[in-house]
C-alpha atoms as a PDB file:
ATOM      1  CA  UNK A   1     -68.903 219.284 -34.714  1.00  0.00           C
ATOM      2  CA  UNK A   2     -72.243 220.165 -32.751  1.00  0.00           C
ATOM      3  CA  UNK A   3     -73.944 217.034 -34.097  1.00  0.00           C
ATOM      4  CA  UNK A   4     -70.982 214.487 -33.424  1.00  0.00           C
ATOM      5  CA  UNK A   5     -71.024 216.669 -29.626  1.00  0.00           C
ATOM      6  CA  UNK A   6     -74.720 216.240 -30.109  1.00  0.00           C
ATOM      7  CA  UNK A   7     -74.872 212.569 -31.150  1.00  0.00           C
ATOM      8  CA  UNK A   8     -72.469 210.682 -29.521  1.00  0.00           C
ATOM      9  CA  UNK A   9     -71.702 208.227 -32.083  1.00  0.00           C
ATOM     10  CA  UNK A  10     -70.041 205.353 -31.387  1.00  0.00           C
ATOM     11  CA  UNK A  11     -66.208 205.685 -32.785  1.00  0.00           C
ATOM     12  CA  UNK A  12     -66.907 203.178 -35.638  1.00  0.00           C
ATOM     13  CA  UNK A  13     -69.629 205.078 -36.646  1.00  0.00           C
ATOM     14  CA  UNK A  14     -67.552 208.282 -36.910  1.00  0.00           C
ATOM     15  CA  UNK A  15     -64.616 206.831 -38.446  1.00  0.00           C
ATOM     16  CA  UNK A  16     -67.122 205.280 -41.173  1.00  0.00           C
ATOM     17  CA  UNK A  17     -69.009 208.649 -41.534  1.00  0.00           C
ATOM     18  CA  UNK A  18     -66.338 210.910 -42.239  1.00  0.00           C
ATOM     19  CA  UNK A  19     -64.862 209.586 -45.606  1.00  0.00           C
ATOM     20  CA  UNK A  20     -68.465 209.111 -46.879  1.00  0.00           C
ATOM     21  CA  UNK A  21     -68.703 213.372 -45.947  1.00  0.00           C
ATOM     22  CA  UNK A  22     -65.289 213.859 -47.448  1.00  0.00           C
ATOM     23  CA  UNK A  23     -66.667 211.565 -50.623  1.00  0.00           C
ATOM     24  CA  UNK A  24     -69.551 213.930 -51.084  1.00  0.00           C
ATOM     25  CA  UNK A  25     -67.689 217.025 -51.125  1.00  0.00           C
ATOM     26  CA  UNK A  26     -65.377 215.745 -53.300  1.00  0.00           C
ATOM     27  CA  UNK A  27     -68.109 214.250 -55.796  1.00  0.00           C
ATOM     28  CA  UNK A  28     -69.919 217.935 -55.583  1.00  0.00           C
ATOM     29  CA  UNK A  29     -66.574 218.784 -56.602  1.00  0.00           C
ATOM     30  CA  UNK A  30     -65.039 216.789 -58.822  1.00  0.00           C
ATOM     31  CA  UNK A  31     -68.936 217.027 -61.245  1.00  0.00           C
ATOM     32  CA  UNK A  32     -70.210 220.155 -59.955  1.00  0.00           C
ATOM     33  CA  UNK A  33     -67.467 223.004 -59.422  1.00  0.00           C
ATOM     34  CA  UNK A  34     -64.697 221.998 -61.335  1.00  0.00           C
ATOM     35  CA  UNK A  35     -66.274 221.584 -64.515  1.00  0.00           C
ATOM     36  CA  UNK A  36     -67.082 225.484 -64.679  1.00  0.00           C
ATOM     37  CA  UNK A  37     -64.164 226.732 -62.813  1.00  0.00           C
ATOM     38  CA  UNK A  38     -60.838 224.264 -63.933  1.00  0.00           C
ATOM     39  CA  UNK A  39     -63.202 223.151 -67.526  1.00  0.00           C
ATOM     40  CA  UNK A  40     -65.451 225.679 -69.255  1.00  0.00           C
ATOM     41  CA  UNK A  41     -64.054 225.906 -72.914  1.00  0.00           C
ATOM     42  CA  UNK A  42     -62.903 229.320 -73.759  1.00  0.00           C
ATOM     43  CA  UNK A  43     -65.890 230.201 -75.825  1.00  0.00           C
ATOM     44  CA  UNK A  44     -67.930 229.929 -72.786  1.00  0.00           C
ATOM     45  CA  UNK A  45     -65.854 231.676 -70.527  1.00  0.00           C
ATOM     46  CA  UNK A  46     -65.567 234.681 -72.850  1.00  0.00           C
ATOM     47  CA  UNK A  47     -69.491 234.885 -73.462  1.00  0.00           C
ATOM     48  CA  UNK A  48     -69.891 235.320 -69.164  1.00  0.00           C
ATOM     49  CA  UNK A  49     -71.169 238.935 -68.753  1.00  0.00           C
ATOM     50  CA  UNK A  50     -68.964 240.638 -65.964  1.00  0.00           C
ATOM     51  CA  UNK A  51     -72.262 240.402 -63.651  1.00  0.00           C
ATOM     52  CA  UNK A  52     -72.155 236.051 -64.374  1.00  0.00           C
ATOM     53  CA  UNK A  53     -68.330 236.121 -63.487  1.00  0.00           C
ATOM     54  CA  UNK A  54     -68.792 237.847 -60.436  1.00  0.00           C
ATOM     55  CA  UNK A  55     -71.641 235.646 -59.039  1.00  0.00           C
ATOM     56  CA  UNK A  56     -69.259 232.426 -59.669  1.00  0.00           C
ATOM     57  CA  UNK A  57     -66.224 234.037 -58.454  1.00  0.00           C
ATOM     58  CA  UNK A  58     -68.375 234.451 -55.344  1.00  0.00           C
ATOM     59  CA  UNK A  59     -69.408 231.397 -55.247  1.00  0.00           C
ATOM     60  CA  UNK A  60     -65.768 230.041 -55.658  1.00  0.00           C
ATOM     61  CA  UNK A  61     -64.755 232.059 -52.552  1.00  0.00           C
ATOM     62  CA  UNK A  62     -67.213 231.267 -50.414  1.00  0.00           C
ATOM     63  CA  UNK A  63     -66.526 227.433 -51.734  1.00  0.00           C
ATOM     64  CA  UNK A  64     -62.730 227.973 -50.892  1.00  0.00           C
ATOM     65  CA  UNK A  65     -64.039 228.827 -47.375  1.00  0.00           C
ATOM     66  CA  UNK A  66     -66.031 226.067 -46.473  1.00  0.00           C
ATOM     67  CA  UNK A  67     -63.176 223.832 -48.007  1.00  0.00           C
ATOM     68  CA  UNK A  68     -60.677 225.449 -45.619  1.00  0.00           C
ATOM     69  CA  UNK A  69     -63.038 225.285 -42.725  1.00  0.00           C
ATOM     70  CA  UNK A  70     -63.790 221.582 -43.445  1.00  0.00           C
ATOM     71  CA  UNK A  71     -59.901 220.506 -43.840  1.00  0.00           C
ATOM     72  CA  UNK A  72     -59.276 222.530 -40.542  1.00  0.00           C
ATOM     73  CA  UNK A  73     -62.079 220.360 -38.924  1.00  0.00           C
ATOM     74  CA  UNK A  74     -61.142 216.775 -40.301  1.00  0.00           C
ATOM     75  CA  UNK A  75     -57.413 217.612 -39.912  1.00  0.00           C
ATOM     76  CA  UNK A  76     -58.109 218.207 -36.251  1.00  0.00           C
ATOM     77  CA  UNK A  77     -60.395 215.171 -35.884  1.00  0.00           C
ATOM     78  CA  UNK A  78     -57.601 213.312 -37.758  1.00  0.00           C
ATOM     79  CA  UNK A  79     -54.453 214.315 -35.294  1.00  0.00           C
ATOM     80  CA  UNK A  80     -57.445 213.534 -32.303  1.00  0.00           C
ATOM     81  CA  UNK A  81     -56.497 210.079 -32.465  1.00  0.00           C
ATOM     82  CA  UNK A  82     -54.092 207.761 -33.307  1.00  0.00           C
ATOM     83  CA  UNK A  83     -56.676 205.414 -34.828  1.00  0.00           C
ATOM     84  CA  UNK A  84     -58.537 208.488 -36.719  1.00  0.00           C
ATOM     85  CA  UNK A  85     -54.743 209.798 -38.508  1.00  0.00           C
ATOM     86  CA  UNK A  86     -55.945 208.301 -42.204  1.00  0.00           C
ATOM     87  CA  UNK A  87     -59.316 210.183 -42.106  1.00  0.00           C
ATOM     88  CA  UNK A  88     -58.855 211.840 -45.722  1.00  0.00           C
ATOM     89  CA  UNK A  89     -59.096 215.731 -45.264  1.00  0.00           C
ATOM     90  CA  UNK A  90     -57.629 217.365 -48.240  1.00  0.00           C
ATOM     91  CA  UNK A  91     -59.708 218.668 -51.043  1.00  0.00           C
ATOM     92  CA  UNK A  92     -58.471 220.816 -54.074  1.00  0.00           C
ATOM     93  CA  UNK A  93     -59.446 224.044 -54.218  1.00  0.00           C
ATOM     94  CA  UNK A  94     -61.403 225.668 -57.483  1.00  0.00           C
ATOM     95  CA  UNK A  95     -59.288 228.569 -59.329  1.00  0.00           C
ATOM     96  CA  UNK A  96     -61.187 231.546 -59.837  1.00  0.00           C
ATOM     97  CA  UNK A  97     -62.241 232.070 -63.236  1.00  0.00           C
END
């Protein structure tokens, strides 16, 4: 929000540059978090010393955090506007292991 404040872009520029933000965070998601947290095979899972699982839990909370802050954000930029209400803002969240 302080760089759009910051920036000024123009409203085409903004309504262009938010999906490709949302896209990123999904991607990150989709191939980054989600293949340990909703994929690992069992046998991996089980071999995580307690000191590995609490490191990615951590990580999953403090994922889950920044996901709620950015739906807050883009939810709010979404109702801004009439011409801004399909601006994607939902993102699944990872399950702790």
């Amino acid at each position: 929000m302080q760089r759009l404040n910051r920036v000024q872009p123009s409203f085409s520029e903004l309504h262009n540059s938010v999906p490709e933000f949302h896209n990123i965070i999904a991607e990150f998601n989709n191939h980054c978090v989600a293949p340990i947290f909703e994929y690992l095979p069992t046998d991996l899972r089980s071999g995580l010393s307690d000191r590995d699982k609490s490191i990615l839990d951590g990580f999953q909370q403090s994922f889950a955090h920044f996901l709620d802050d950015y739906t807050e954000f883009a939810k709010g930029l979404a109702e801004s506007r009439p011409a801004l209400e399909r601006l994607p803002y939902y993102l699944p969240r990872p399950k702790p292991l």
